[in-house]
Structures are given as C-alpha cells and as structure tokens.
C-alpha atoms as a PDB file:
ATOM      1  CA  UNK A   1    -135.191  58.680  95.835  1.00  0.00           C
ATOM      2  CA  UNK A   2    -132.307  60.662  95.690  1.00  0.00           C
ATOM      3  CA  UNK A   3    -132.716  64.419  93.992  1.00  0.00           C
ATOM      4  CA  UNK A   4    -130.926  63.901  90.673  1.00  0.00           C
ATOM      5  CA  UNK A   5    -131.323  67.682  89.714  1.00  0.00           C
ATOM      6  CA  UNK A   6    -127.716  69.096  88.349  1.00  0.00           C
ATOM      7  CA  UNK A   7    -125.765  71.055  90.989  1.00  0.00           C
ATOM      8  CA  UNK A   8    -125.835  74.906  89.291  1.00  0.00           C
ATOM      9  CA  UNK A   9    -123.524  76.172  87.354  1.00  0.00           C
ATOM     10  CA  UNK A  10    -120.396  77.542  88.325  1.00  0.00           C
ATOM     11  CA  UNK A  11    -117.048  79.437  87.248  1.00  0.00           C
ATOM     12  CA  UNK A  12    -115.314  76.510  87.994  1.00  0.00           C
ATOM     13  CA  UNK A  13    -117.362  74.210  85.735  1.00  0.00           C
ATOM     14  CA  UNK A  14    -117.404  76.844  82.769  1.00  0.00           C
ATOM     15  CA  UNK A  15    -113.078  77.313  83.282  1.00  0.00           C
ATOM     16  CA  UNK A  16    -113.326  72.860  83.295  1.00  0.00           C
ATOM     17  CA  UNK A  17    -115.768  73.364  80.042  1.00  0.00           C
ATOM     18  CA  UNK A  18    -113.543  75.641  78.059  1.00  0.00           C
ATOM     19  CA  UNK A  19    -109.909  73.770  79.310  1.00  0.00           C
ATOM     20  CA  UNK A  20    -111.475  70.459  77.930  1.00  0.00           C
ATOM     21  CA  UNK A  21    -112.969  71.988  75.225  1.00  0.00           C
ATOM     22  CA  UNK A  22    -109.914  74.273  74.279  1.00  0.00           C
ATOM     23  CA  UNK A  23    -107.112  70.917  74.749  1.00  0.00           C
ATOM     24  CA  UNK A  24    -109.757  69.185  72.199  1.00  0.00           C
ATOM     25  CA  UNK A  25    -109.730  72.241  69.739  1.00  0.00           C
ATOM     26  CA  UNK A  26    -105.800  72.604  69.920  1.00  0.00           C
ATOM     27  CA  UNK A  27    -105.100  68.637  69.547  1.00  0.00           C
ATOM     28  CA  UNK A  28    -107.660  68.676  66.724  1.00  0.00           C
ATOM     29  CA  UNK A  29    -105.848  71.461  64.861  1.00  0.00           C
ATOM     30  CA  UNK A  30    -102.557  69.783  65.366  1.00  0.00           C
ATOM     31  CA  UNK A  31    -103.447  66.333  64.730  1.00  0.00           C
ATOM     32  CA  UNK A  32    -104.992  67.942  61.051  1.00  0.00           C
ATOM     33  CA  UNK A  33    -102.040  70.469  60.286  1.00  0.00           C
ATOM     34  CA  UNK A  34     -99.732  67.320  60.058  1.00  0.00           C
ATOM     35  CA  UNK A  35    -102.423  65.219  58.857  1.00  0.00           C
ATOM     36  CA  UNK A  36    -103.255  68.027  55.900  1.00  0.00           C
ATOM     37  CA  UNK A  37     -99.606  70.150  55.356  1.00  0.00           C
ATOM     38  CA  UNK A  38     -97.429  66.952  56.069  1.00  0.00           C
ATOM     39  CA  UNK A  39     -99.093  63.785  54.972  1.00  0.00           C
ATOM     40  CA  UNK A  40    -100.420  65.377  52.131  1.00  0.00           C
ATOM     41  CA  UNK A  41    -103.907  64.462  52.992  1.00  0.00           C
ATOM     42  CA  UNK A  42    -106.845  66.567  51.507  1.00  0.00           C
ATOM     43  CA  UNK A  43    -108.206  69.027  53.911  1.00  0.00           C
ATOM     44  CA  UNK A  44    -112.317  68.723  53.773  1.00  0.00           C
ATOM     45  CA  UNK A  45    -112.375  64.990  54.678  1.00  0.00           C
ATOM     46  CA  UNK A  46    -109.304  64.910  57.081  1.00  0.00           C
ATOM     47  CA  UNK A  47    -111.102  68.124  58.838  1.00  0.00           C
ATOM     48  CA  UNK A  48    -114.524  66.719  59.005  1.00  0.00           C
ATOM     49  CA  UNK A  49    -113.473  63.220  59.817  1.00  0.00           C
ATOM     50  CA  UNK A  50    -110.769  64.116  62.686  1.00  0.00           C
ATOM     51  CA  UNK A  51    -113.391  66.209  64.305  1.00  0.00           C
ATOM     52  CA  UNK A  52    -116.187  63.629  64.758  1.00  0.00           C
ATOM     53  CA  UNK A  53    -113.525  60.982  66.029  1.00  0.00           C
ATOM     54  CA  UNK A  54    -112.883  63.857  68.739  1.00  0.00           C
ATOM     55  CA  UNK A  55    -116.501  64.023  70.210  1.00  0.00           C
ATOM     56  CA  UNK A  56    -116.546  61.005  71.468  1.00  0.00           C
ATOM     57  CA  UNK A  57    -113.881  61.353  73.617  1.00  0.00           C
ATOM     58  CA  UNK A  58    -114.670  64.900  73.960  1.00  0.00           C
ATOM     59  CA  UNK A  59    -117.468  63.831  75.548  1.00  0.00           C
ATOM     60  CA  UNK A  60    -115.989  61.095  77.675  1.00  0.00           C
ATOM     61  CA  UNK A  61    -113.801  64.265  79.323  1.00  0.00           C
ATOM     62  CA  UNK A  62    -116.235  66.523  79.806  1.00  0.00           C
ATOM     63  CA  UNK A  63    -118.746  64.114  81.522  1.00  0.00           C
ATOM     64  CA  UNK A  64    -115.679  63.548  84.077  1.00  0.00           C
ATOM     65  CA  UNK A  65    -113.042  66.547  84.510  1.00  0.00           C
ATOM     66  CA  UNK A  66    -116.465  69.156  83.550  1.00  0.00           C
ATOM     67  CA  UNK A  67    -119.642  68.138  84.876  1.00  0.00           C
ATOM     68  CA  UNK A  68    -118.602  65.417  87.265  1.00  0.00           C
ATOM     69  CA  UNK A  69    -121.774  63.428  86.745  1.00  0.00           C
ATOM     70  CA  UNK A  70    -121.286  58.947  86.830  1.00  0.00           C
ATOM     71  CA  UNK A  71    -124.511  58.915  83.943  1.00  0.00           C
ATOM     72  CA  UNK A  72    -126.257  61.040  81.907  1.00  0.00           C
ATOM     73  CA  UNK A  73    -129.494  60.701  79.937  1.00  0.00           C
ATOM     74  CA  UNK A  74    -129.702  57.802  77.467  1.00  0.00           C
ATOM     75  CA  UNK A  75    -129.511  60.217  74.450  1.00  0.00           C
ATOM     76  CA  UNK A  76    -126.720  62.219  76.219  1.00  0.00           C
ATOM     77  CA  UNK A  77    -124.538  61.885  73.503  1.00  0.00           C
ATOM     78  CA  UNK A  78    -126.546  61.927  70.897  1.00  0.00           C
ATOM     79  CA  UNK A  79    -127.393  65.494  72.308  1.00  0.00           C
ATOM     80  CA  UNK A  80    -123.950  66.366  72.705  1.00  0.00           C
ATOM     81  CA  UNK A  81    -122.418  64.696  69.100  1.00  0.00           C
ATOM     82  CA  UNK A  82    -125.505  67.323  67.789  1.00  0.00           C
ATOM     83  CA  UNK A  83    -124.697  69.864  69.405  1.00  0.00           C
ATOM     84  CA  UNK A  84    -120.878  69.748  68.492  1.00  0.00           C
ATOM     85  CA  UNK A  85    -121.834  69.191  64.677  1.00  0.00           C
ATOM     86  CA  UNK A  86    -124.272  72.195  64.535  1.00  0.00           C
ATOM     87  CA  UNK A  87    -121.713  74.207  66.007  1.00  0.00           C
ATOM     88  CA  UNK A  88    -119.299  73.656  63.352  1.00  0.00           C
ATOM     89  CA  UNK A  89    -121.286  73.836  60.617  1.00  0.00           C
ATOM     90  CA  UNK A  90    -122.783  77.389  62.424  1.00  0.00           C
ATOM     91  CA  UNK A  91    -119.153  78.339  62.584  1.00  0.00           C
ATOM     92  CA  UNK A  92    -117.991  77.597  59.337  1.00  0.00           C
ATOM     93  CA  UNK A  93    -121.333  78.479  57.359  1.00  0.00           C
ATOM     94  CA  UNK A  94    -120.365  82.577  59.154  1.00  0.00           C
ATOM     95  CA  UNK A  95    -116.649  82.607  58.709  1.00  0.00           C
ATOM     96  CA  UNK A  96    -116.174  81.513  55.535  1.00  0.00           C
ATOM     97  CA  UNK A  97    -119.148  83.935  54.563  1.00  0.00           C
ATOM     98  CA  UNK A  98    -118.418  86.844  55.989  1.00  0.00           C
ATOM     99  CA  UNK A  99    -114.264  86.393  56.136  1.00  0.00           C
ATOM    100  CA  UNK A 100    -112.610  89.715  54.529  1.00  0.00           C
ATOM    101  CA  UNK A 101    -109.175  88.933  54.103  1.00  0.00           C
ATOM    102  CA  UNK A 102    -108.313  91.624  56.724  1.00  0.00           C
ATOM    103  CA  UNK A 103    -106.480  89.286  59.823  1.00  0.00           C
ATOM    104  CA  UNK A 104    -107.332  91.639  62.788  1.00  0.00           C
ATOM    105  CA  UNK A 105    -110.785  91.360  61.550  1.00  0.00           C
ATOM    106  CA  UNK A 106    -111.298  87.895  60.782  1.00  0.00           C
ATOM    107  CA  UNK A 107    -109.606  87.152  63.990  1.00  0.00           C
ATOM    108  CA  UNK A 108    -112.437  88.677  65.810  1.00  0.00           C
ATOM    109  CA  UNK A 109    -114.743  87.365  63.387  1.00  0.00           C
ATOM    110  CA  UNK A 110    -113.508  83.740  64.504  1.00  0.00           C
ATOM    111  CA  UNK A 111    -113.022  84.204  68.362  1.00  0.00           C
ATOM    112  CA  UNK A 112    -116.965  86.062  67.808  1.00  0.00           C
ATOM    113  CA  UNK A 113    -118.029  83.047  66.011  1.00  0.00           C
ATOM    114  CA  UNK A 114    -116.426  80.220  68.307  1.00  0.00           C
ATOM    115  CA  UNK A 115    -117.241  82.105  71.419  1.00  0.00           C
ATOM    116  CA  UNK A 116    -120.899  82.124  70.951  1.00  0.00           C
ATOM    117  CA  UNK A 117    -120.733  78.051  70.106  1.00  0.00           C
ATOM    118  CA  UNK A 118    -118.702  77.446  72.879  1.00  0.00           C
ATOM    119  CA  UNK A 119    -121.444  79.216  75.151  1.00  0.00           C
ATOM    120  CA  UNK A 120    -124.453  77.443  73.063  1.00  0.00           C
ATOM    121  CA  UNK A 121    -122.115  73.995  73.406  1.00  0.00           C
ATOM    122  CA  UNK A 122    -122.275  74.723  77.200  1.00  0.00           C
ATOM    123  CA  UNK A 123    -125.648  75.523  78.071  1.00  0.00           C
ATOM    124  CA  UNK A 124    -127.336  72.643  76.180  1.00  0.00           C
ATOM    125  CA  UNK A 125    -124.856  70.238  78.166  1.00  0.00           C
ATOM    126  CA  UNK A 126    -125.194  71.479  81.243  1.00  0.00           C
ATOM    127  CA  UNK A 127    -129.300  71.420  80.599  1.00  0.00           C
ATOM    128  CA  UNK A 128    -129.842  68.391  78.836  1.00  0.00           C
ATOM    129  CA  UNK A 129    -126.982  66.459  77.499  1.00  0.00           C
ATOM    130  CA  UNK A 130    -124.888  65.671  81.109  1.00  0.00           C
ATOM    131  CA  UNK A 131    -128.001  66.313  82.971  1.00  0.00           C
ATOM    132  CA  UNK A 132    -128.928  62.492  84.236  1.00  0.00           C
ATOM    133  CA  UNK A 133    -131.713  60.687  82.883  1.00  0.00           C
END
C-alpha cells in the first residue's frame, strides 16, 4: 500500500496557498463592489452570500494549483467550507470591534486580522482538510 502521508510543507506550497487564496479574496471584493455600489444590492447578504459561492471553487483550486493532491478525505470540504466560515466570522467579529477610524491603524488591524486566518486557513488544510483519506 502506497504511503499516503502529505509531502511537507513548503515555500512553494504556502506562495500557491496565498496566490489562490489572494485571486479569490480580490475577485470576491470586486464581484461585491459592483454587486453592492453598482447594482444597488444590499451589502450583508450580497457579502455573505458571494463568499460561500467562492469556497467551493476555492477549494476546487487549492486542491489542484496548492496542494496537488487527486483526493482528499471524505469530509475534506466540509473541513475546509468550516474553516473558511470561522475565519470570517473571526475576522469580522475583531475588525469591526476594535476598528478606530484611524486608516494607518485599521489597515494593520485588517492585514493583522487576515494574516493570522490565512495562516490558521493553511495549517488545518494542509493537516486535515487536503490531507487524503
């Protein structure tokens, strides 16, 4: 039986990671800009729903351009699709509380916030989410 153990880590895989993750993040804020400032749509649902139609795709891209793996686990995306939803509501449950109105500082406040998910979002892929079942 064939070792089915992850290859480690690498720089190459976290630079794939944050490309895929990054061109998801920029479409996303795009696709809701026009969708919110230009259609005229109201922000909360447009927000919330554009960004779970993402993960599934999401996902789709970083099983092949990230982690390279054919399968994952059964639940793989179930892990994933949780993982992506608890980041977002982590992220927006600390910068809309502790936002101050000051833009160097709430910039920092947001790359802080979405840095830390993005590392969280990574490690529990890599571990269990693309690791095959």
């Amino acid at each position: 039986m064939a070792d089915e153990t992850p290859p480690p880590a690498t720089l190459s895989m976290l630079a794939r990671f944050l490309m895929v993750g990054g061109g998801f993040a920029l479409g996303y804020a795009l696709a809701t800009a026009v969708l919110v400032d230009i259609a005229g749509l109201p922000a909360l649902p447009t927000s919330v729903g554009l960004y779970v139609i993402c993960i599934p795709a999401a996902f789709w891209m970083q099983k092949r351009v990230t982690f390279r793996v054919a399968r994952t686990r059964p639940s793989g995306f179930w892990i994933y699709a949780a993982m992506q939803i608890g980041c977002l509501f982590a992220i927006a449950s600390v910068t809309t509380r502790f936002v101050t109105g000051d833009f160097i500082l709430d910039t920092g406040l947001f790359l802080v916030t979405a840095g830390a998910a993005a590392g969280l979002s990574f490690v529990v892929s890599k571990l269990f989410a693309f690791r095959p079942g």
